[in-house]
N, C-alpha and C. Protein backbone atom coordinates (compact mmCIF):
# COMPACT_ATOMS: atom_id res chain seq x y z
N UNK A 1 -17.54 8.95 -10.40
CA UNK A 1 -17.68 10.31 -10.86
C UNK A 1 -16.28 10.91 -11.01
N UNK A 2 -16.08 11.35 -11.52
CA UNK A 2 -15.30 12.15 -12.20
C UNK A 2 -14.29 13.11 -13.94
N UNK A 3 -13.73 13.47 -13.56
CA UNK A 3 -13.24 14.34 -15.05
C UNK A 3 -12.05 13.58 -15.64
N UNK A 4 -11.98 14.08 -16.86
CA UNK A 4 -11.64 13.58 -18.34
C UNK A 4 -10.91 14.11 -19.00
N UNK A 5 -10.08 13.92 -19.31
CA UNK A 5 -8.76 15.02 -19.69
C UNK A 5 -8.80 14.76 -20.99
N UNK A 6 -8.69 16.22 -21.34
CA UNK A 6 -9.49 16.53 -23.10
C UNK A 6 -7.91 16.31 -23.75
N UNK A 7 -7.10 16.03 -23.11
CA UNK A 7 -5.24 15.83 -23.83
C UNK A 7 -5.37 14.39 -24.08
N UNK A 8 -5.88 13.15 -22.78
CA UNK A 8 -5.24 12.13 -23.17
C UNK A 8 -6.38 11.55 -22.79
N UNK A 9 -7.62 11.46 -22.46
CA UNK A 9 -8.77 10.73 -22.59
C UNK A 9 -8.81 9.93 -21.06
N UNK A 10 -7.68 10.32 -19.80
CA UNK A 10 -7.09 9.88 -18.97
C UNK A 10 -8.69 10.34 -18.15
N UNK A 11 -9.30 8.95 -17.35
CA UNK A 11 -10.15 9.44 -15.74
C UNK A 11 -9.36 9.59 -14.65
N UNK A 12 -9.68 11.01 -14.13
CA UNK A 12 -9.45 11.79 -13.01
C UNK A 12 -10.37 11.77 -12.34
N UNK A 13 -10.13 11.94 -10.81
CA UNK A 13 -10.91 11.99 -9.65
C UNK A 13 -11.96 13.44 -9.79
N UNK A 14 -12.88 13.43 -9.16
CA UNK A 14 -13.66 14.79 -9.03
C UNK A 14 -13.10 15.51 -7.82
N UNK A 15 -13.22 16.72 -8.79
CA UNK A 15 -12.45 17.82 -8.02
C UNK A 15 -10.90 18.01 -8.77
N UNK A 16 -10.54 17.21 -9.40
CA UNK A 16 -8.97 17.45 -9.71
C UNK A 16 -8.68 18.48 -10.80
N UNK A 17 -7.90 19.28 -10.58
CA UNK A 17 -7.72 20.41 -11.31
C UNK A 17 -5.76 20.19 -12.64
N UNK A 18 -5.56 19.32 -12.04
CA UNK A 18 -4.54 18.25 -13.30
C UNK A 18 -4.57 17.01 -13.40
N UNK A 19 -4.17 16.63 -14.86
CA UNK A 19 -4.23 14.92 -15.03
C UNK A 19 -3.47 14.93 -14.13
N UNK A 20 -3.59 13.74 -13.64
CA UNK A 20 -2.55 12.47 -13.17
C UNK A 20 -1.92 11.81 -14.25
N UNK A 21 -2.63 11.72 -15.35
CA UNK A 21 -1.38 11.08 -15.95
C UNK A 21 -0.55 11.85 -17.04
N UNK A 22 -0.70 13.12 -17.91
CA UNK A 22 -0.65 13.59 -18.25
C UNK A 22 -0.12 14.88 -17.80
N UNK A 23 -0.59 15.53 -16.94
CA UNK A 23 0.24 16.75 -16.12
C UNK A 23 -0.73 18.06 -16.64
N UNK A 24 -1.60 17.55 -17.52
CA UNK A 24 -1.84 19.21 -18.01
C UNK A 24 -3.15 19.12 -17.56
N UNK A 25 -3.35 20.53 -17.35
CA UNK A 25 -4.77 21.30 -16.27
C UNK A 25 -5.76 20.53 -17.01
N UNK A 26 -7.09 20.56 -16.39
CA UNK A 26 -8.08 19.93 -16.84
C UNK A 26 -9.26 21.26 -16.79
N UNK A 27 -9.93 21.29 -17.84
CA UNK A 27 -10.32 22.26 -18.32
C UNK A 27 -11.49 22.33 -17.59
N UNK A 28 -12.07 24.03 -17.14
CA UNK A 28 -13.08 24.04 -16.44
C UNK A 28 -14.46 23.48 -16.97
N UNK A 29 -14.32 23.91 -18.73
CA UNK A 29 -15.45 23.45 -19.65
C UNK A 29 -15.99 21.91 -19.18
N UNK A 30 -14.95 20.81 -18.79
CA UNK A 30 -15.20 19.78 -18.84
C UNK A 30 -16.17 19.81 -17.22
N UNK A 31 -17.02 18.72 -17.53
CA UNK A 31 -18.13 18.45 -15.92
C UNK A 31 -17.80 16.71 -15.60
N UNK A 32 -19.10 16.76 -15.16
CA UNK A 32 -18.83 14.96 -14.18
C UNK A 32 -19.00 14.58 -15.38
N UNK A 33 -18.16 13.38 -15.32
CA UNK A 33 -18.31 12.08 -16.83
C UNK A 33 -17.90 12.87 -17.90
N UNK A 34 -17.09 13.54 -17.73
CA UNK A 34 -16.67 13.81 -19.32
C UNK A 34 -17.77 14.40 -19.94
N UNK A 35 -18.91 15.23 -19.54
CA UNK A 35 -19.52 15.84 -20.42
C UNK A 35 -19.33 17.72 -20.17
N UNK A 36 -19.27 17.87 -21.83
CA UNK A 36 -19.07 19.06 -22.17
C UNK A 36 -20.04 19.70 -21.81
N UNK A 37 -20.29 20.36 -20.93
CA UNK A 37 -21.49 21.60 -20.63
C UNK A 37 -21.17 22.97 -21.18
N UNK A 38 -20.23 23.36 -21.83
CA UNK A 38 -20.33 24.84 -22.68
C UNK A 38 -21.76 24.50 -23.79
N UNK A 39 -22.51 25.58 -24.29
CA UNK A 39 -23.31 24.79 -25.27
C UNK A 39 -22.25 25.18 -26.35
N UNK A 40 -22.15 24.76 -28.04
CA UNK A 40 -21.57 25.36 -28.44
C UNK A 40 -22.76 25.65 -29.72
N UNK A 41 -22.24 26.94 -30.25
CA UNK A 41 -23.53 27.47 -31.13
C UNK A 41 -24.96 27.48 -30.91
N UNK A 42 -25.52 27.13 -31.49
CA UNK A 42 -27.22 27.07 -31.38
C UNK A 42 -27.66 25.78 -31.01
N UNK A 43 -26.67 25.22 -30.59
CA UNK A 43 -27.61 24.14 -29.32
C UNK A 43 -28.21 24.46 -27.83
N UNK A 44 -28.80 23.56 -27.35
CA UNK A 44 -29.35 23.81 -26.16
C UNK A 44 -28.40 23.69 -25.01
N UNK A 45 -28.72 24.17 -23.97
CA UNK A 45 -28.06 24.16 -23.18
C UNK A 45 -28.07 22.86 -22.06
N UNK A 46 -28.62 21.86 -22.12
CA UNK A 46 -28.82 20.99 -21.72
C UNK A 46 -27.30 20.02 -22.23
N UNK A 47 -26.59 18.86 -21.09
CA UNK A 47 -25.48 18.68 -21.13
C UNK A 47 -25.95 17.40 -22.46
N UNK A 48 -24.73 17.13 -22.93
CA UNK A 48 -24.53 15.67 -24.23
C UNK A 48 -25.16 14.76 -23.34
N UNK A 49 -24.94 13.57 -24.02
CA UNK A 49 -25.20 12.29 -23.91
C UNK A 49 -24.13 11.85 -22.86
N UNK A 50 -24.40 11.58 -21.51
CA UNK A 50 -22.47 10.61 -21.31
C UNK A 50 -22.02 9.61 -21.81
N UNK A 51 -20.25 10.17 -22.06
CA UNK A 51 -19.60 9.20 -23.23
C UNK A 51 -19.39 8.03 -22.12
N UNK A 52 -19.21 6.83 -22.98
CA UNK A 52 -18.89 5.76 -22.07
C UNK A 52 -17.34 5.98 -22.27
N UNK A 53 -16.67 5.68 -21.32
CA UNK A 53 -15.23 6.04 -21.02
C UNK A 53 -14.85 4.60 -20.87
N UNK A 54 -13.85 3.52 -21.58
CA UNK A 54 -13.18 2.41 -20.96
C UNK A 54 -11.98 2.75 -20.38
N UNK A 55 -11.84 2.42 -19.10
CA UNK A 55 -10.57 2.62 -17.96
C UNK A 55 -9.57 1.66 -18.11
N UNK A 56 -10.60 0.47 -18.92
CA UNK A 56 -9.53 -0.69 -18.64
C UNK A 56 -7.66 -0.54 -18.50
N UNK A 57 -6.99 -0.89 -17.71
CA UNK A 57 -5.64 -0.88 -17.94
C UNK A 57 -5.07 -1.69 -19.08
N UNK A 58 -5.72 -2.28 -20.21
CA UNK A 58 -5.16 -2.69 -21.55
C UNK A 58 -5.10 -1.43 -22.41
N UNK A 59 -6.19 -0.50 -22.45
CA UNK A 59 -6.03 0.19 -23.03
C UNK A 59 -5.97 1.63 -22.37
N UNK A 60 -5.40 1.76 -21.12
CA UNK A 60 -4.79 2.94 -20.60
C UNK A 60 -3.71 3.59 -21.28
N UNK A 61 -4.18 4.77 -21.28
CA UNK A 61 -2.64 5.61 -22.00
C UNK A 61 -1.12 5.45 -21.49
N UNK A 62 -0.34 5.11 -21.96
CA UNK A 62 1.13 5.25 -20.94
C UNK A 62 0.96 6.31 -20.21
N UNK A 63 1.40 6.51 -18.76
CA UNK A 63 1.10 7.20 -18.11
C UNK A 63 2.99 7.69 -17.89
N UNK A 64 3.26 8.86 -18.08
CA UNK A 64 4.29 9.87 -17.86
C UNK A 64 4.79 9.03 -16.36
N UNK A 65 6.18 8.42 -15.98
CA UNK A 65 6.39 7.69 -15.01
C UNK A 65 6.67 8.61 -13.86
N UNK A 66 6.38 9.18 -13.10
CA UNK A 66 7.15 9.62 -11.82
C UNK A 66 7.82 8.66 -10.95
N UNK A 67 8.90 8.87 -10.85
CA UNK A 67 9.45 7.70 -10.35
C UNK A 67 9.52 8.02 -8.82
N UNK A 68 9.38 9.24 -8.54
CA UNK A 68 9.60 9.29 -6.85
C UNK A 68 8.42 8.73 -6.22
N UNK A 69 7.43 9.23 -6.81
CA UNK A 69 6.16 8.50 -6.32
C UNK A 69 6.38 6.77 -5.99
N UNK A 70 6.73 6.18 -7.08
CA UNK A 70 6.70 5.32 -7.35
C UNK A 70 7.57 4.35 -6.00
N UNK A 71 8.48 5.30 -6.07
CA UNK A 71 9.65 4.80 -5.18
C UNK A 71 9.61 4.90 -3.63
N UNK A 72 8.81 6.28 -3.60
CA UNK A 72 8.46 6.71 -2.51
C UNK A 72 7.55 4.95 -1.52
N UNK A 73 6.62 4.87 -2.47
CA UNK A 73 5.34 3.64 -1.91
C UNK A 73 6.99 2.47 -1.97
N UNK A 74 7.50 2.18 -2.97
CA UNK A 74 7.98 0.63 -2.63
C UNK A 74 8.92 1.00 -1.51
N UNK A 75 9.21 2.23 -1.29
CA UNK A 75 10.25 1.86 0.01
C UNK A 75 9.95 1.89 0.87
N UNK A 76 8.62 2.08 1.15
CA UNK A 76 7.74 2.03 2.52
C UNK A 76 6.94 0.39 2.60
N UNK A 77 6.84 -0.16 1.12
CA UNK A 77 6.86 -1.50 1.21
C UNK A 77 7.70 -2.13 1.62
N UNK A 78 8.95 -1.92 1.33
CA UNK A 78 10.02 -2.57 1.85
C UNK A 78 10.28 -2.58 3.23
N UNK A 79 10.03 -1.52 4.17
CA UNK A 79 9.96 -1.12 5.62
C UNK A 79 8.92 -2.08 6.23
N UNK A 80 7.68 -1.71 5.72
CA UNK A 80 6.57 -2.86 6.25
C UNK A 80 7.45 -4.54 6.31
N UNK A 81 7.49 -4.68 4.41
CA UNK A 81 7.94 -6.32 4.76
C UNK A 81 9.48 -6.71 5.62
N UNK A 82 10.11 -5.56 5.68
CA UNK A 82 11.20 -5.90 6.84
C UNK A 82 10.72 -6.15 8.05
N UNK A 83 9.97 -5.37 8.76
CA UNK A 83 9.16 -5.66 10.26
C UNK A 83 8.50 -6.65 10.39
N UNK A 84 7.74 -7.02 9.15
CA UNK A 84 7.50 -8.26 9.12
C UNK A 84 8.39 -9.22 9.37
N UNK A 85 9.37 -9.49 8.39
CA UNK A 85 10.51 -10.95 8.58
C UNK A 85 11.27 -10.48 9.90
N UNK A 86 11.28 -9.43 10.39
CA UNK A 86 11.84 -8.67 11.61
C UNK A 86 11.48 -9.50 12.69
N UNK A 87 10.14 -9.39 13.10
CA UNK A 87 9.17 -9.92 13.86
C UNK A 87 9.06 -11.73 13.92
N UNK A 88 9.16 -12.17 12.81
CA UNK A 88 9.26 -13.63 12.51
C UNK A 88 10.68 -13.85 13.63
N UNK A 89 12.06 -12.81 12.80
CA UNK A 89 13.56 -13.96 13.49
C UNK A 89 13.40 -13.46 14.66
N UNK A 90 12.62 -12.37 15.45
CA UNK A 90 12.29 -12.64 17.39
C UNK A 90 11.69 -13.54 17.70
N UNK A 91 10.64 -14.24 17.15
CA UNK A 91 9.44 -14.99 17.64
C UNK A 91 10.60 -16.07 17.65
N UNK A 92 11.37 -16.77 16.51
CA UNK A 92 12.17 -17.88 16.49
C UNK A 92 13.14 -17.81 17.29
N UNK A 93 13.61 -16.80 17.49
CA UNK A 93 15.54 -16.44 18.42
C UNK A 93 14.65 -16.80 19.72
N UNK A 94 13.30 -16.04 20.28
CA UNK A 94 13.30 -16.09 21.28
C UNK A 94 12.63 -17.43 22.09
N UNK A 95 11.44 -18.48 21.30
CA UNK A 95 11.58 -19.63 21.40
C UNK A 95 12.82 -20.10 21.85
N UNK A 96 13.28 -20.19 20.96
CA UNK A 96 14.72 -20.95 20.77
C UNK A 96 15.86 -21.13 22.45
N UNK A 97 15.99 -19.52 22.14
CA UNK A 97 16.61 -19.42 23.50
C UNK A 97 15.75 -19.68 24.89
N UNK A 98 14.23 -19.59 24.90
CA UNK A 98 13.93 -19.27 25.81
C UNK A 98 13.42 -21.43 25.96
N UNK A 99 13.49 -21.94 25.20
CA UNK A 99 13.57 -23.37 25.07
C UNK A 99 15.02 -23.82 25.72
N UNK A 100 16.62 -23.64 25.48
CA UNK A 100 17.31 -23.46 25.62
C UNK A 100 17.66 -23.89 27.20
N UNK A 101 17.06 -22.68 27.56
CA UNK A 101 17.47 -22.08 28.69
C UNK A 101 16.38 -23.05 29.93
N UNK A 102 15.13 -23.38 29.21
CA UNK A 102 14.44 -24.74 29.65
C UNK A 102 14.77 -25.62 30.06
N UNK A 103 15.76 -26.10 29.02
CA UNK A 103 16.41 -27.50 28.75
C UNK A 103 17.62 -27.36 30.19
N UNK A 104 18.13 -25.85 30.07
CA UNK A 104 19.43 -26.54 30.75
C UNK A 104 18.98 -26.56 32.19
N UNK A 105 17.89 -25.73 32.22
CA UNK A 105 16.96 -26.27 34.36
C UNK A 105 16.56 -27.20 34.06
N UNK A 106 16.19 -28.20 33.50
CA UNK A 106 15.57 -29.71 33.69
C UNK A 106 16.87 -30.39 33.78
N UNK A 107 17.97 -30.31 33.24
CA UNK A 107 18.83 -31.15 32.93
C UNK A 107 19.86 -31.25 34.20
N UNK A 108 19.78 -30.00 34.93
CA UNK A 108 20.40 -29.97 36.64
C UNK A 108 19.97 -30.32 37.69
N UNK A 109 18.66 -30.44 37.15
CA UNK A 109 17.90 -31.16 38.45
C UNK A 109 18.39 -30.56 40.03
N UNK A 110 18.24 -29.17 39.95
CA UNK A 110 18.72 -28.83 41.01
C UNK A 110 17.53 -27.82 41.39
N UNK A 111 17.24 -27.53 42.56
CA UNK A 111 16.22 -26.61 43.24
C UNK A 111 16.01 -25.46 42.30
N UNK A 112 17.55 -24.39 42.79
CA UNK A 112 17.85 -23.32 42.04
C UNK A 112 17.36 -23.27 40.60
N UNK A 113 17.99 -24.57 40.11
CA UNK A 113 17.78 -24.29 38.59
C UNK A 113 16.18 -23.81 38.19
N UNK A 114 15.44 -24.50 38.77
CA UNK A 114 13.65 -24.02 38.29
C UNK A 114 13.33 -22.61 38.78
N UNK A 115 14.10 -21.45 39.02
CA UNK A 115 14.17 -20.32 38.62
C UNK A 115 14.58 -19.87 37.32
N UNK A 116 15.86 -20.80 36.81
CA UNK A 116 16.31 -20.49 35.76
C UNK A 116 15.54 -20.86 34.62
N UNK A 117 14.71 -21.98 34.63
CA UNK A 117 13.38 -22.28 33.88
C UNK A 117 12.12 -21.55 33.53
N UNK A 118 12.04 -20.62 34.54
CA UNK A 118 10.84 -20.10 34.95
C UNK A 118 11.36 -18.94 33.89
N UNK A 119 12.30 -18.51 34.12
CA UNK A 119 13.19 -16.95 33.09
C UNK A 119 13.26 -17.51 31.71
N UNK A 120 13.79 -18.78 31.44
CA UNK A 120 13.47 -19.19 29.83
C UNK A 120 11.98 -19.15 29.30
N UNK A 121 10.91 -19.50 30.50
CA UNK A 121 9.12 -19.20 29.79
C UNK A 121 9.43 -18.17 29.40
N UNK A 122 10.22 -17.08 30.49
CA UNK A 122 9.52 -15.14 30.52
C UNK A 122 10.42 -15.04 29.10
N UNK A 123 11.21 -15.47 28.65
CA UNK A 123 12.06 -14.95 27.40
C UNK A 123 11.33 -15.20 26.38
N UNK A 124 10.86 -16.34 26.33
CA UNK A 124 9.96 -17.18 25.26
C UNK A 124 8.86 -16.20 25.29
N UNK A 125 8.06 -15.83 26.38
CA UNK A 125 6.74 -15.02 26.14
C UNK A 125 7.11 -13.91 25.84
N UNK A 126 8.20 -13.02 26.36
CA UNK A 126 8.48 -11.49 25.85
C UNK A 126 8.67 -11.31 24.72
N UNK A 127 9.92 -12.55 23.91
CA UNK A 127 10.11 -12.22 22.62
C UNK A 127 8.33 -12.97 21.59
N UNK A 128 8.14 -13.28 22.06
CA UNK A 128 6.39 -13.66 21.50
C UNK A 128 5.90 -12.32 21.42
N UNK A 129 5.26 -11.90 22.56
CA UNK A 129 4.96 -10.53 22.31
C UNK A 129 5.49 -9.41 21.84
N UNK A 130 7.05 -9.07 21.41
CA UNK A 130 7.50 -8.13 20.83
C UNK A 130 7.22 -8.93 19.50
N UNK A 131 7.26 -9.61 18.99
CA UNK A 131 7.36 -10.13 17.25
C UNK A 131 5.72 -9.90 16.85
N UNK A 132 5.07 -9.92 18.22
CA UNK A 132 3.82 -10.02 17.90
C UNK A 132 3.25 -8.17 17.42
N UNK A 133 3.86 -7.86 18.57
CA UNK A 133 3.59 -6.12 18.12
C UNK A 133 4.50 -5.98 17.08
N UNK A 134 5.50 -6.04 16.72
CA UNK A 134 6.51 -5.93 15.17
C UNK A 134 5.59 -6.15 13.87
N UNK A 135 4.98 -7.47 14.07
CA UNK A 135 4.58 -8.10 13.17
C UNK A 135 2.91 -6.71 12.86
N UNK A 136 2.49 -6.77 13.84
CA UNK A 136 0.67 -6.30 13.54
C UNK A 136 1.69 -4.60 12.95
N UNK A 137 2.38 -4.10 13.45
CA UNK A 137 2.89 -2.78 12.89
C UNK A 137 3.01 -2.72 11.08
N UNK A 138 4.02 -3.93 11.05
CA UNK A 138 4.25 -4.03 9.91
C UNK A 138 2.87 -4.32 8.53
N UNK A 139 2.36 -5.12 9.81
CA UNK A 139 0.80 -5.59 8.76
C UNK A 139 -0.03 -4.12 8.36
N UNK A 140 0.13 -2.93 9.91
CA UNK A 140 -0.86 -2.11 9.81
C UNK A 140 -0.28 -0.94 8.26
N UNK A 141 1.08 -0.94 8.45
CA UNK A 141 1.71 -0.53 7.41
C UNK A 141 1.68 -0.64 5.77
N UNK A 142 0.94 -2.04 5.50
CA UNK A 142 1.15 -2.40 4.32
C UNK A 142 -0.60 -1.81 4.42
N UNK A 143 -1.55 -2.27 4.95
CA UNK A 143 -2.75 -1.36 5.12
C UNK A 143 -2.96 -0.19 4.52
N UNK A 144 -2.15 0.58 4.91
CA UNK A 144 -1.83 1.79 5.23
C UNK A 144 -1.62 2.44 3.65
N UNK A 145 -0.48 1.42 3.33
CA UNK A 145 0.21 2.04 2.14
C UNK A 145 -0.55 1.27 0.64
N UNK A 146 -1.54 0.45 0.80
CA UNK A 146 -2.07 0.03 -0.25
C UNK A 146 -3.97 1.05 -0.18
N UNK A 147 -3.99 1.19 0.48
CA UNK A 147 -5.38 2.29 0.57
C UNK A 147 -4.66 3.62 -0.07
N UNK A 148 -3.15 4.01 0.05
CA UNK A 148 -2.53 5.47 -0.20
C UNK A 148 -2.49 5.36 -1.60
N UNK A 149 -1.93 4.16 -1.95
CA UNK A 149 -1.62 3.98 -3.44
C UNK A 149 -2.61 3.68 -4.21
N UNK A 150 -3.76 3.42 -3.94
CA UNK A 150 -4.66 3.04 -4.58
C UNK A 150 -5.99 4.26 -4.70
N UNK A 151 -5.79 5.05 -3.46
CA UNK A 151 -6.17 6.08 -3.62
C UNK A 151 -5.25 7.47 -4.40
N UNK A 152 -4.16 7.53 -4.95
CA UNK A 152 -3.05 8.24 -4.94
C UNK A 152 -3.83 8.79 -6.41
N UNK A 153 -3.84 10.56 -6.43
CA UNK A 153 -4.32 11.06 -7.56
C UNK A 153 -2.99 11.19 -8.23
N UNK A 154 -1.73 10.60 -7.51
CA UNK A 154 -0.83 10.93 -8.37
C UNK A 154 -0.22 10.25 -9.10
N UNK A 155 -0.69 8.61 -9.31
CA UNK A 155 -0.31 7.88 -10.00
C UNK A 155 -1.58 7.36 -10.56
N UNK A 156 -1.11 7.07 -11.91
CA UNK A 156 -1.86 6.65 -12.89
C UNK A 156 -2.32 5.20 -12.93
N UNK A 157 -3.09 4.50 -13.45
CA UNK A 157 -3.56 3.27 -13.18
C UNK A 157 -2.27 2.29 -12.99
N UNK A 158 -1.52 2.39 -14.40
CA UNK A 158 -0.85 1.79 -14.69
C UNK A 158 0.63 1.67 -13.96
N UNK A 159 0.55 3.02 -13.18
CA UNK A 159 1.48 3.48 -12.16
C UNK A 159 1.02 2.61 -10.49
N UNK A 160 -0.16 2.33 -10.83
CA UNK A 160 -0.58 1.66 -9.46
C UNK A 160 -0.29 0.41 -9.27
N UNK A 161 -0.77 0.03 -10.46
CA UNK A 161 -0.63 -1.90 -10.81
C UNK A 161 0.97 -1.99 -10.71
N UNK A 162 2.06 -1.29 -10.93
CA UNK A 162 3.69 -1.40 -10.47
C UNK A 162 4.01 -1.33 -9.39
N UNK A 163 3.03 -0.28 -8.86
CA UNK A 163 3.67 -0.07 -6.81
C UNK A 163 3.07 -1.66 -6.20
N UNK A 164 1.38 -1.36 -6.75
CA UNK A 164 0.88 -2.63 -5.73
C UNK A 164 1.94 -4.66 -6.14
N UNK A 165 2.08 -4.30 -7.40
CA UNK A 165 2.59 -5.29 -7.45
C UNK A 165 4.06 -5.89 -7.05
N UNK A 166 4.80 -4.62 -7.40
CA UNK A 166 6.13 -4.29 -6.55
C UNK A 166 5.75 -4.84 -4.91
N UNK A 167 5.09 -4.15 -4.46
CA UNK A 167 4.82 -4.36 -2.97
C UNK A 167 3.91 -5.46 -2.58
N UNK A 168 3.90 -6.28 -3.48
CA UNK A 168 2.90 -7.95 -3.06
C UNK A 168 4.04 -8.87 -3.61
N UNK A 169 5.36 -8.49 -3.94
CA UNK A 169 6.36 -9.18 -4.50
C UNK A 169 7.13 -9.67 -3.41
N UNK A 170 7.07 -9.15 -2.25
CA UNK A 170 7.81 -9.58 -0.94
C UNK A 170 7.15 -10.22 -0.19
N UNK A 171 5.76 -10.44 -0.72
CA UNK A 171 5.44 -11.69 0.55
C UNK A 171 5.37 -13.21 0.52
N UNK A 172 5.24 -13.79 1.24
CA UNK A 172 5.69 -14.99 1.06
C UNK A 172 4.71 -15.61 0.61
């Protein structure tokens, strides 16, 4: 459901009082589906026929670019997929070291040392669990920001298919 912008043939959400893609007010005359409910002359007052509207993005109107919008979503993509690869080089640094630090209590064979072993697990499990919370943040983020953009009355179809795709361009 929603309105039809009598400028550029653009579907708008219900309730919206300007295109999204276009910028100009959307006329009160217009109702749900694009039908004209003024009567005009000596017709009835009963609404038209509903027009069938194609949305397809082949034949979407160029949509007027806002670029802050635009920019606004990929740089919050970019934030997500950083926390992401963020989260990855802890999980590896801290293996690593906390393997490391394994190796060098087995290799002393000394009492003491299997304290120092015991602190390479706790490194290995801490940095596990911080990459692990890094990582679900970053995931909840891209969540976050593809429900915004996809719901966004302020970008136009064709404005959407650039953010979402912009922002599915960084993953692996």
């Amino acid at each position: 459901m929603g309105i039809v912008c009598r400028a550029c043939n653009h579907f708008n959400g219900f309730g919206s009082r300007w295109c999204s893609n276009c910028g100009k007010r959307l006329s009160d005359d217009i109702g749900v589906e694009g039908i004209d409910t003024k009567p005009v002359g000596n017709e009835p007052e009963s609404p038209a026929p509903k027009k069938h509207i194609d949305i397809s993005l082949a034949e979407a109107p160029t949509p007027k670019r806002d670029r802050k919008f635009e920019t606004r979503y990929q740089n919050g993509y970019a934030v997500a997929h950083g926390l992401i690869a963020t989260a990855k080089g802890v999980r590896v640094v801290g293996i690593v070291l906390g393997g490391i630090i394994i190796v060098y209590a087995l290799s002393t064979q000394q009492f003491g040392e299997a304290v120092i072993g015991f602190l390479g697990v706790i490194v290995a499990a801490v940095s596990w669990v911080i990459a692990l919370v890094l990582g679900a943040i970053g995931q909840l983020i891209l969540a976050v920001l593809d429900t915004a953009v996809n719901t966004s009355p302020m970008l136009g179809l064709v404005q959407k298919e650039i953010v979402l795709l912009a922002g599915s361009a960084h993953q692996d």
